[in-house]
PDB file of N, CA and C in Angstrom:
ATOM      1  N   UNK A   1     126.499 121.472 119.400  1.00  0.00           N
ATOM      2  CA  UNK A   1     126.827 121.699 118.006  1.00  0.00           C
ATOM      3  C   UNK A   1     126.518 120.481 117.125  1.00  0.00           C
ATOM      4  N   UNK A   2     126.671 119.111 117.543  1.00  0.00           N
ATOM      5  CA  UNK A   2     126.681 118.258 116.321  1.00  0.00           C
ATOM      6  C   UNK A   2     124.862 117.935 116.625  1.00  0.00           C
ATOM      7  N   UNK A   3     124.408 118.363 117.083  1.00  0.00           N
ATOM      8  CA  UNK A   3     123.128 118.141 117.085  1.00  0.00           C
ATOM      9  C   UNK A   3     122.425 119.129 115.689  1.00  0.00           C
ATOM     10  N   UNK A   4     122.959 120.214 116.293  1.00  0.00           N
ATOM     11  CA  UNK A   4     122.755 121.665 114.982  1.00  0.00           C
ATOM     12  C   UNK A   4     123.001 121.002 113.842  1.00  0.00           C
ATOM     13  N   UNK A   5     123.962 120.170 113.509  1.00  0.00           N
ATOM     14  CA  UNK A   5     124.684 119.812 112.048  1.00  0.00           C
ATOM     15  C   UNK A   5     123.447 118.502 111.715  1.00  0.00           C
ATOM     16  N   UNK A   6     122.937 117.863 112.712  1.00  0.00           N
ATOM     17  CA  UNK A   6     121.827 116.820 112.120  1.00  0.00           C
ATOM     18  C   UNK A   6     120.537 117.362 111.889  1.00  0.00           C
ATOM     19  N   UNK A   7     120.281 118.676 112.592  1.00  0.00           N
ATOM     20  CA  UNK A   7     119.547 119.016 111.710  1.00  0.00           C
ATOM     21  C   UNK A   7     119.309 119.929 110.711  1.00  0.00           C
ATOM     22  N   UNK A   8     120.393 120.218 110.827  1.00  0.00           N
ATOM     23  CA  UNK A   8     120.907 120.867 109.288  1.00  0.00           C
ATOM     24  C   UNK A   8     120.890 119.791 108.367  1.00  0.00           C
ATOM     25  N   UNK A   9     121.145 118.550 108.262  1.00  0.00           N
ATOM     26  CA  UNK A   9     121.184 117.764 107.327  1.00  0.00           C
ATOM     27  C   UNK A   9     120.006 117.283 107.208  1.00  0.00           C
ATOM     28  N   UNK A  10     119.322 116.643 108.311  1.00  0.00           N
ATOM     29  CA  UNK A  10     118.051 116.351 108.064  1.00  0.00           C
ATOM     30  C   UNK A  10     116.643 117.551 107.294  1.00  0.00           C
ATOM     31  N   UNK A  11     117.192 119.001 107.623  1.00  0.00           N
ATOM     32  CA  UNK A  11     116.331 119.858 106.959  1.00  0.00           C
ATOM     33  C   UNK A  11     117.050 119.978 105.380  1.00  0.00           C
ATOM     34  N   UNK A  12     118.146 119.455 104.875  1.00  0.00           N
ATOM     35  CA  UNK A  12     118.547 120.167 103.378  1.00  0.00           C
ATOM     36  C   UNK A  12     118.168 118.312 102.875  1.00  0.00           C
ATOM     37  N   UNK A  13     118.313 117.438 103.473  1.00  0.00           N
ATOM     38  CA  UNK A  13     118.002 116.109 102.759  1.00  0.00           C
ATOM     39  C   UNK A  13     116.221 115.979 102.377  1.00  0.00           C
ATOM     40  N   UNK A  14     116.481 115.093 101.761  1.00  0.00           N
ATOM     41  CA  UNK A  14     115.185 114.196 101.107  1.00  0.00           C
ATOM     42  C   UNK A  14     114.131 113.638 102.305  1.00  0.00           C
ATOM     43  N   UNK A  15     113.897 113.999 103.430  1.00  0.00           N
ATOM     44  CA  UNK A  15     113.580 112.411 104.689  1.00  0.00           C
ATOM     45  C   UNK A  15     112.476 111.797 103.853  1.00  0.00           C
ATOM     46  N   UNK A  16     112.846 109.936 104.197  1.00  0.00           N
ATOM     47  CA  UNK A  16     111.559 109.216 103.726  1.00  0.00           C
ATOM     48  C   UNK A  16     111.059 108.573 104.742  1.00  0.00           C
ATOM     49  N   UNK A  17     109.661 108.792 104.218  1.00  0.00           N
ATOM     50  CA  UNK A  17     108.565 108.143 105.406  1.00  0.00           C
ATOM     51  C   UNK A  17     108.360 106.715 104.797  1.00  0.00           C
ATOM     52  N   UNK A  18     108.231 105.969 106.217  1.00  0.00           N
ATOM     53  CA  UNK A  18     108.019 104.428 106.101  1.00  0.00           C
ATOM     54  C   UNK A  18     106.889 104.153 107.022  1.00  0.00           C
ATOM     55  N   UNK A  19     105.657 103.757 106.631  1.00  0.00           N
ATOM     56  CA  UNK A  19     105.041 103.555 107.159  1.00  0.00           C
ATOM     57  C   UNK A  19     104.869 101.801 107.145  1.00  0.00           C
ATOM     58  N   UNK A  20     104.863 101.340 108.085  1.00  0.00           N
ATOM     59  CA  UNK A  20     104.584  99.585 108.592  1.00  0.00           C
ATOM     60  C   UNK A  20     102.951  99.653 109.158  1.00  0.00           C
ATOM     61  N   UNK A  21     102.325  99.312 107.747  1.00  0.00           N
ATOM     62  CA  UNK A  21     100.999  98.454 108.299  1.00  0.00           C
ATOM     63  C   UNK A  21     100.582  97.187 108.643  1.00  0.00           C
ATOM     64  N   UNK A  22     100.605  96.734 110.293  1.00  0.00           N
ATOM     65  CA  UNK A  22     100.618  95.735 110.479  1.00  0.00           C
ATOM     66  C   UNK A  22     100.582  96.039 112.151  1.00  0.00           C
ATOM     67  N   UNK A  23      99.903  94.756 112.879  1.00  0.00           N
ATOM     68  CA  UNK A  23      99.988  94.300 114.419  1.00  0.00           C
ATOM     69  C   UNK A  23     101.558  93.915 114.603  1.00  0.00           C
ATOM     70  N   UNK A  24     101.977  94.995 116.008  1.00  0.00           N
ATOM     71  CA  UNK A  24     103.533  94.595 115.942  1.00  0.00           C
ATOM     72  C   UNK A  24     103.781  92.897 116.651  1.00  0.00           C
ATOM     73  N   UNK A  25     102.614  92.318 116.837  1.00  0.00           N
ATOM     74  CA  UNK A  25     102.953  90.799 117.352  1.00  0.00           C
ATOM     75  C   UNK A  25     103.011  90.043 116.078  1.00  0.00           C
ATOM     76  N   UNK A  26     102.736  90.450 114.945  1.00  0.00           N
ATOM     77  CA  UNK A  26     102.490  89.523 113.704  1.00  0.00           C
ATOM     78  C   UNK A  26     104.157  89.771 112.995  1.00  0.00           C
ATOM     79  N   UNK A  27     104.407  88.258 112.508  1.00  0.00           N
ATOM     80  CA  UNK A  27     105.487  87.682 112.310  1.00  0.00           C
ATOM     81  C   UNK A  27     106.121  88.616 110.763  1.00  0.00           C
ATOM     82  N   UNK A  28     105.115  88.815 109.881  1.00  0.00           N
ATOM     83  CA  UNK A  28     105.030  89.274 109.074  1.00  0.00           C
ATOM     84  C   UNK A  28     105.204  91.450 108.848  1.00  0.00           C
ATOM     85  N   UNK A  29     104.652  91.737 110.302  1.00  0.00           N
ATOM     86  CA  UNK A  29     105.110  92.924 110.835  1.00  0.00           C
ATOM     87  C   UNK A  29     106.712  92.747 110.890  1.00  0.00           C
ATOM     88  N   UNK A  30     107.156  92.363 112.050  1.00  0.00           N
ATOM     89  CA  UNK A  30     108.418  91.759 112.280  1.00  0.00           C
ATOM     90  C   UNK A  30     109.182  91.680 111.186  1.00  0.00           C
ATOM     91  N   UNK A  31     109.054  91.255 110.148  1.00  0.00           N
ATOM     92  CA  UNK A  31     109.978  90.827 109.613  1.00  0.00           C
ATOM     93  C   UNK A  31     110.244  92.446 108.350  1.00  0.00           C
ATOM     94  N   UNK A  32     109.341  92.904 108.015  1.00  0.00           N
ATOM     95  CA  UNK A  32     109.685  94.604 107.660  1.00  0.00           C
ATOM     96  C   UNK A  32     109.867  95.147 108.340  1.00  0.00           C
ATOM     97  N   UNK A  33     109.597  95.382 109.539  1.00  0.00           N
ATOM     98  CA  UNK A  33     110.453  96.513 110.679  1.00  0.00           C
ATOM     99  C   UNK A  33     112.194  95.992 110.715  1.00  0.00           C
ATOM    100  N   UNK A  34     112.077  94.652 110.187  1.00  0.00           N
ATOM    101  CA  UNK A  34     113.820  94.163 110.702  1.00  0.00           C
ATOM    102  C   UNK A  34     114.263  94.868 109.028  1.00  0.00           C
ATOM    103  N   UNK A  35     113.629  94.345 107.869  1.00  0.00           N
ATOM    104  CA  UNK A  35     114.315  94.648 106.736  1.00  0.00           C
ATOM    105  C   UNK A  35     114.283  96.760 106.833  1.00  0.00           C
ATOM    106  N   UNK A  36     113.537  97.015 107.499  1.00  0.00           N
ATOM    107  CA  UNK A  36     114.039  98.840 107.249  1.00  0.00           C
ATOM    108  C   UNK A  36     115.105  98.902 108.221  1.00  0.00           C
ATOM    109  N   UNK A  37     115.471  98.058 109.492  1.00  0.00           N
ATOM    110  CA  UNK A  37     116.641  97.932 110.438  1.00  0.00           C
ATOM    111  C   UNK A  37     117.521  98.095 110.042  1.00  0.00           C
ATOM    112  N   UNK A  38     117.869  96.746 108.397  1.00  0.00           N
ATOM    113  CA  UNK A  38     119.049  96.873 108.165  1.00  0.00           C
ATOM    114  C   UNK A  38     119.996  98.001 107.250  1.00  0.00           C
ATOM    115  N   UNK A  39     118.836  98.606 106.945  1.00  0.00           N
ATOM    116  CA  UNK A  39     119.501  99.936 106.602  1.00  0.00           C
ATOM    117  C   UNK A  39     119.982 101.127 107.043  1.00  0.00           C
ATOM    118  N   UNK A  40     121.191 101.890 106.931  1.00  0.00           N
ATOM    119  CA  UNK A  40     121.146 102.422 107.165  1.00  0.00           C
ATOM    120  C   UNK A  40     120.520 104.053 106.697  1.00  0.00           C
ATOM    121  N   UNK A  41     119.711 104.426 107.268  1.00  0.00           N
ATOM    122  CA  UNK A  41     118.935 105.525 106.757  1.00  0.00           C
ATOM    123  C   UNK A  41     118.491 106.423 108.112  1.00  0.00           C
ATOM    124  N   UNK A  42     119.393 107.846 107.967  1.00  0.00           N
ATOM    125  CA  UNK A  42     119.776 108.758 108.655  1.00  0.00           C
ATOM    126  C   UNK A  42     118.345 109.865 108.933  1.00  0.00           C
ATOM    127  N   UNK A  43     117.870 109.917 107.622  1.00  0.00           N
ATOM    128  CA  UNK A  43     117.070 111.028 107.367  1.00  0.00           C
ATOM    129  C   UNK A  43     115.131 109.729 107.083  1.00  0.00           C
ATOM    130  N   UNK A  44     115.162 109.174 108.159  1.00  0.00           N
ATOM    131  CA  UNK A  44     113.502 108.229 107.760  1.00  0.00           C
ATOM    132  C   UNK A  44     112.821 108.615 108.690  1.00  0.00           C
ATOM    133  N   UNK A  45     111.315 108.289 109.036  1.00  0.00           N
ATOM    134  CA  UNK A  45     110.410 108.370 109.658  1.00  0.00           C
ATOM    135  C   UNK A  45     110.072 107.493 109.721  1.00  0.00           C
ATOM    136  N   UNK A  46     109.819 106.349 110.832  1.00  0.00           N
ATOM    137  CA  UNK A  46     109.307 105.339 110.402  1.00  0.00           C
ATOM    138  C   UNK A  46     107.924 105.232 111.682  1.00  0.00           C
ATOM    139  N   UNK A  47     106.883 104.717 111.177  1.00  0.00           N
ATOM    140  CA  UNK A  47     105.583 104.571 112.249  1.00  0.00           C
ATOM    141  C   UNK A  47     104.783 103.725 111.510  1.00  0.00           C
ATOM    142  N   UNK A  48     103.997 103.049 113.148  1.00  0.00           N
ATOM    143  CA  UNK A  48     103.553 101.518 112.879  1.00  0.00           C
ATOM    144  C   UNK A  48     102.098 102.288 112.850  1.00  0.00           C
ATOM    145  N   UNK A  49     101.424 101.322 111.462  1.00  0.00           N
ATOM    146  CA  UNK A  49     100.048 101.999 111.577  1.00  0.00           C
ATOM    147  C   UNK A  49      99.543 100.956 112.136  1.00  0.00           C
ATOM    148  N   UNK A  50      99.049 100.832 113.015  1.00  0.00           N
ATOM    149  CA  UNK A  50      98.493  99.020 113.881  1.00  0.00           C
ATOM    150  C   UNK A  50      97.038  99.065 113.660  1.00  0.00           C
ATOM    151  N   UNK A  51      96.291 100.267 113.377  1.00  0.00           N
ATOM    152  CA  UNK A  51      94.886 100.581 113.162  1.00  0.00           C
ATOM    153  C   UNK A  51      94.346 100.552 114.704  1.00  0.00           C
ATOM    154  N   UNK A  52      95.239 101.388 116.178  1.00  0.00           N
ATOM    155  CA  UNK A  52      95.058 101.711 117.239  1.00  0.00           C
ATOM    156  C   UNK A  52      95.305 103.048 117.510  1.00  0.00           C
ATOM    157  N   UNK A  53      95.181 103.719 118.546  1.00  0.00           N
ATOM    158  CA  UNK A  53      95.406 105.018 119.090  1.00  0.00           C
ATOM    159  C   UNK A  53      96.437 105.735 118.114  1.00  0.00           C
ATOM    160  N   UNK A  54      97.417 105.279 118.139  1.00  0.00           N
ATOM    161  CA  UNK A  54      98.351 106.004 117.972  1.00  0.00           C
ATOM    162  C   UNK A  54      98.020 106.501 115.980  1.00  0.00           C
ATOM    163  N   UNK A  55      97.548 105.688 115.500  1.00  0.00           N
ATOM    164  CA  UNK A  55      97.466 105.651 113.945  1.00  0.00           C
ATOM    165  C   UNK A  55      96.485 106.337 113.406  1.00  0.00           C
ATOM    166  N   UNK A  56      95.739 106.657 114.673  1.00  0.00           N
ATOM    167  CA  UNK A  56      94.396 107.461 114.723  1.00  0.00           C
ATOM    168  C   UNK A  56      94.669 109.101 115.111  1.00  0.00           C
ATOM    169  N   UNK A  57      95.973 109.056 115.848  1.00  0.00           N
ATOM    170  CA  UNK A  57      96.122 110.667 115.912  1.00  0.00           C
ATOM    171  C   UNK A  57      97.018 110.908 114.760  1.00  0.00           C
ATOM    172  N   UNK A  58      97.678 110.138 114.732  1.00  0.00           N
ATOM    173  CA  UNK A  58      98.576 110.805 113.228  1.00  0.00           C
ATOM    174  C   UNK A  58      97.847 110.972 111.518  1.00  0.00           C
ATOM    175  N   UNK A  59      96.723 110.007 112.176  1.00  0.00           N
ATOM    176  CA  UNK A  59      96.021 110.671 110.411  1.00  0.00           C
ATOM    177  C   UNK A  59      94.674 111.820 111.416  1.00  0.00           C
ATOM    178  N   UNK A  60      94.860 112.100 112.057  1.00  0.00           N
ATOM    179  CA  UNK A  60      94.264 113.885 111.973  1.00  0.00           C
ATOM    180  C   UNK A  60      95.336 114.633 111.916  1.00  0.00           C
ATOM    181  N   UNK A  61      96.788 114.458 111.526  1.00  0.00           N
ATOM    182  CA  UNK A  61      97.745 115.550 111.343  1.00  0.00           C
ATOM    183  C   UNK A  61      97.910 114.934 109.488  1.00  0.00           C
ATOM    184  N   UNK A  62      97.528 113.817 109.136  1.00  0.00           N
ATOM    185  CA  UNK A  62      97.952 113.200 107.859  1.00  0.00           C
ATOM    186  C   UNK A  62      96.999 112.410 107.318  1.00  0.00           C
ATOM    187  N   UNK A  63      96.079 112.920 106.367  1.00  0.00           N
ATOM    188  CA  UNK A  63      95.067 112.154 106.186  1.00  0.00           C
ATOM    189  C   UNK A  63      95.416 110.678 105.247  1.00  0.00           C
ATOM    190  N   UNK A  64      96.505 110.720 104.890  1.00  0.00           N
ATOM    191  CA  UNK A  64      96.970 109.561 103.985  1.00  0.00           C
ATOM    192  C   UNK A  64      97.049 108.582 105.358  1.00  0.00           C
ATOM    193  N   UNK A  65      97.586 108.565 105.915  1.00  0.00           N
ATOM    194  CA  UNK A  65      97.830 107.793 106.932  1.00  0.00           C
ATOM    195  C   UNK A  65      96.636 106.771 107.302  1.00  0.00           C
ATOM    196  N   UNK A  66      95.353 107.432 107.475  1.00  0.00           N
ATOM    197  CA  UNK A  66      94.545 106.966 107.943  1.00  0.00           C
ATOM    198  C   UNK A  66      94.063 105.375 106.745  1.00  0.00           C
ATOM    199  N   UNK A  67      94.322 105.910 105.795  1.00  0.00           N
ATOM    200  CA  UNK A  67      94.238 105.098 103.987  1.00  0.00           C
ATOM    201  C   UNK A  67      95.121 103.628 104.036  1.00  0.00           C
ATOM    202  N   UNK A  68      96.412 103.927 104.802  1.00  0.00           N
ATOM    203  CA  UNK A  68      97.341 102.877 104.780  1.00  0.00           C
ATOM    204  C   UNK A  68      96.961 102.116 105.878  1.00  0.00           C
ATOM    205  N   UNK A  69      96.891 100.650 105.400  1.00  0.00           N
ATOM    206  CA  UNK A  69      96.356  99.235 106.092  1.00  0.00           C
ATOM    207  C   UNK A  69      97.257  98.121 105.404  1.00  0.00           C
ATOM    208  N   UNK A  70      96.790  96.925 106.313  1.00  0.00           N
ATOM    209  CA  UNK A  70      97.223  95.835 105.735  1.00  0.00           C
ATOM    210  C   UNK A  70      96.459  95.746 104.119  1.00  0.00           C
ATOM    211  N   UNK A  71      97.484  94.814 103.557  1.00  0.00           N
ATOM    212  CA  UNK A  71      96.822  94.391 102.102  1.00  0.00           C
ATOM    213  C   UNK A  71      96.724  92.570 102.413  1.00  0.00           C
ATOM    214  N   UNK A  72      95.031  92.423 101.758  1.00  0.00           N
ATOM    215  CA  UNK A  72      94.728  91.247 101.754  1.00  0.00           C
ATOM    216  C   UNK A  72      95.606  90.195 102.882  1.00  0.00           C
ATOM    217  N   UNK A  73      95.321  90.944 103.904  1.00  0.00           N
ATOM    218  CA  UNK A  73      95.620  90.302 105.373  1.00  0.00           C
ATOM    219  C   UNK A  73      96.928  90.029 105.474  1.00  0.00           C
ATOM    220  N   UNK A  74      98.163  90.379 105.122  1.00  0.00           N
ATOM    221  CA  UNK A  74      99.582  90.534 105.156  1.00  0.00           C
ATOM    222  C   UNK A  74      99.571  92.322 105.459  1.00  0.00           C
ATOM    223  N   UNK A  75     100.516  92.025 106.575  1.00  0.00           N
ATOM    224  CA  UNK A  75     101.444  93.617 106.997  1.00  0.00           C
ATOM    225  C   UNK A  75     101.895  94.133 105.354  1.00  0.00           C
ATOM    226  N   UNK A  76     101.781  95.613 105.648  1.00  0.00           N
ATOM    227  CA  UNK A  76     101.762  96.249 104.048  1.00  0.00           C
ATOM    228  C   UNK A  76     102.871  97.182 104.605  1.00  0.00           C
ATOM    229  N   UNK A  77     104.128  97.712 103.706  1.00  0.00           N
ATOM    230  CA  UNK A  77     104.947  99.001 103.970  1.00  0.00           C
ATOM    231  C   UNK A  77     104.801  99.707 103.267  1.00  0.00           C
ATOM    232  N   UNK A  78     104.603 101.204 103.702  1.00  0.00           N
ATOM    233  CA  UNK A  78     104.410 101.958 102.338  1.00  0.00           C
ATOM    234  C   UNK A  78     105.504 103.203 102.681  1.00  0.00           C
ATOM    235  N   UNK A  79     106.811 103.228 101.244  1.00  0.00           N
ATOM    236  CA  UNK A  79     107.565 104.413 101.718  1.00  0.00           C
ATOM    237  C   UNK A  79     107.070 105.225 100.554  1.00  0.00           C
ATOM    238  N   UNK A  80     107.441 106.842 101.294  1.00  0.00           N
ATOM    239  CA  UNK A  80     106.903 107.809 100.950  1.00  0.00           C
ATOM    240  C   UNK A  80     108.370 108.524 100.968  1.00  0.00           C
ATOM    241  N   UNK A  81     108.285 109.655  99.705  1.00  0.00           N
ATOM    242  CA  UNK A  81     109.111 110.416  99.661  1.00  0.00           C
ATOM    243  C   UNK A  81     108.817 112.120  99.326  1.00  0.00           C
ATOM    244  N   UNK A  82     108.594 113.486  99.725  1.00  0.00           N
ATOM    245  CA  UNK A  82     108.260 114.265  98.693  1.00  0.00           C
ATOM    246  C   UNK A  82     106.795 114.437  99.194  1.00  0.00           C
ATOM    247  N   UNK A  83     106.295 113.715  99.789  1.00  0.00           N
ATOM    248  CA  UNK A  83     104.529 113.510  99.977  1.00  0.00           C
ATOM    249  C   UNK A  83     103.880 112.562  98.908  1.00  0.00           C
ATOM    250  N   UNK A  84     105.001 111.991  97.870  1.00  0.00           N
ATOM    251  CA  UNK A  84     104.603 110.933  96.802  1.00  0.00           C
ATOM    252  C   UNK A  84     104.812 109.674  97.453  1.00  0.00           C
ATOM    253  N   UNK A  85     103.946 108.640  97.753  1.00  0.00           N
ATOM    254  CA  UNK A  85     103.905 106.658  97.854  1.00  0.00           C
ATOM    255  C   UNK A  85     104.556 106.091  97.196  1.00  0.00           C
ATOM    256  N   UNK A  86     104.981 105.355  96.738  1.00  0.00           N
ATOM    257  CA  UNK A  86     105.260 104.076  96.208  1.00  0.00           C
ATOM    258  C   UNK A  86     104.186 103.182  96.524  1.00  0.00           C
ATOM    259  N   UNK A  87     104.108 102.161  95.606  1.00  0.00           N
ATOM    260  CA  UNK A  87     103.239 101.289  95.747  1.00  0.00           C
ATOM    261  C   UNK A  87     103.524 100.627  97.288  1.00  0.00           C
ATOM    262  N   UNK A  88     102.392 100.096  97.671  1.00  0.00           N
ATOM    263  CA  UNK A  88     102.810  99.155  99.050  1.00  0.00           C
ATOM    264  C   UNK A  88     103.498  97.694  98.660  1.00  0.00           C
ATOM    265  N   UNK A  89     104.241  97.203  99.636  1.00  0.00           N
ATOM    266  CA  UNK A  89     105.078  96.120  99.309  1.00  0.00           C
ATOM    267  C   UNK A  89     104.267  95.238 100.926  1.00  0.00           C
ATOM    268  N   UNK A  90     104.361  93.584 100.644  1.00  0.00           N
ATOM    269  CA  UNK A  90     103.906  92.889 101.541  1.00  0.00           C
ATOM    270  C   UNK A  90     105.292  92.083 102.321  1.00  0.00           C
ATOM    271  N   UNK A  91     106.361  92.228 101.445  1.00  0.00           N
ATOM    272  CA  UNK A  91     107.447  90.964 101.472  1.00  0.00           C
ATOM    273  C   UNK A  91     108.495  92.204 101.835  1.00  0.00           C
ATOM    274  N   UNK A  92     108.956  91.213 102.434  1.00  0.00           N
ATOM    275  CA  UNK A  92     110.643  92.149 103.286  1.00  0.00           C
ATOM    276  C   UNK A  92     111.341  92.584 102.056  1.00  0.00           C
ATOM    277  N   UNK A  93     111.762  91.060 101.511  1.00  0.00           N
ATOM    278  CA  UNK A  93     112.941  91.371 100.156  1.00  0.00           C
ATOM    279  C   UNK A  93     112.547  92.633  99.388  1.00  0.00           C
ATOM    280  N   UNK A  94     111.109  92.381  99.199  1.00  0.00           N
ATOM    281  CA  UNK A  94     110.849  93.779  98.152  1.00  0.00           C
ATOM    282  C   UNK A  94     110.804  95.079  99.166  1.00  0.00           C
ATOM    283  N   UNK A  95     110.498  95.161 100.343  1.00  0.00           N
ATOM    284  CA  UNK A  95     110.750  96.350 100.702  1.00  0.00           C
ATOM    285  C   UNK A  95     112.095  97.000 100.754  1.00  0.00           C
ATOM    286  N   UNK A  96     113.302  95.664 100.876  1.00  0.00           N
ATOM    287  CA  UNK A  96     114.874  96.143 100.725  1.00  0.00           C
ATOM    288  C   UNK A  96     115.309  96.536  99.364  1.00  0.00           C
ATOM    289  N   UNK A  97     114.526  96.376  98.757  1.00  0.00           N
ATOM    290  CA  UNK A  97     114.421  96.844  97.056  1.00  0.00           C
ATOM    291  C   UNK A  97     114.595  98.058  97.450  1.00  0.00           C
ATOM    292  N   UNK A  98     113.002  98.450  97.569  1.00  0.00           N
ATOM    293  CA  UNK A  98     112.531  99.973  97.656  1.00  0.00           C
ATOM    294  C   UNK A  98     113.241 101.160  98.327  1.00  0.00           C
ATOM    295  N   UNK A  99     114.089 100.626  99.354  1.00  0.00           N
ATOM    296  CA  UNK A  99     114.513 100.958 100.726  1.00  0.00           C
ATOM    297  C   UNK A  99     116.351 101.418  99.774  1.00  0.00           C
ATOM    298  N   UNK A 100     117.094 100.780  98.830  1.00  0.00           N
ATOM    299  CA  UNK A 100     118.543 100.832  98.555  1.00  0.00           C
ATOM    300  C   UNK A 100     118.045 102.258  97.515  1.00  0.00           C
TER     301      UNK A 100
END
């Protein structure tokens, strides 16, 4: 039953997608995967676009996906809500902006 009730909530909520563009060994990766950590957010998606396998099957289900990269060689986050972006953010602080 309380499984039924999460996704009952997760199907009547908003979910936002977070996509982390960046190599998960880079310090700068790291440090936006920790700032979406500290939130709590019930209803997110979150996936690392590393520009490997995995980032390559999800943009043949999502062609935006394939679009999102690093910016000017800094890890880039891009949240999505609705199927609408927000601009990409490079810096943690501003992604905890985006993220409250």
């Amino acid at each position: 039953m309380p499984q039924l009730l999460v996704a009952l909530d997760f199907s009547l909520a908003k979910p936002r997608q977070i996509v982390i563009a960046g190599k998960i060994d880079n310090n700068g990766t790291k440090a936006l995967l920790k700032g979406v950590q500290q939130h709590f957010l019930p209803n997110k998606i979150l996936i690392l676009a590393d520009g490997e396998e995995g980032q390559k099957f999800f943009a043949e289900k999502n062609e935006a996906i394939a679009a999102m990269s690093m910016i000017d060689g800094k890890p880039a986050a891009y949240v999505c809500e609705n199927f609408t972006c927000k601009a990409p953010v490079t810096d943690a602080k501003a992604l905890r902006e985006l993220l409250r």
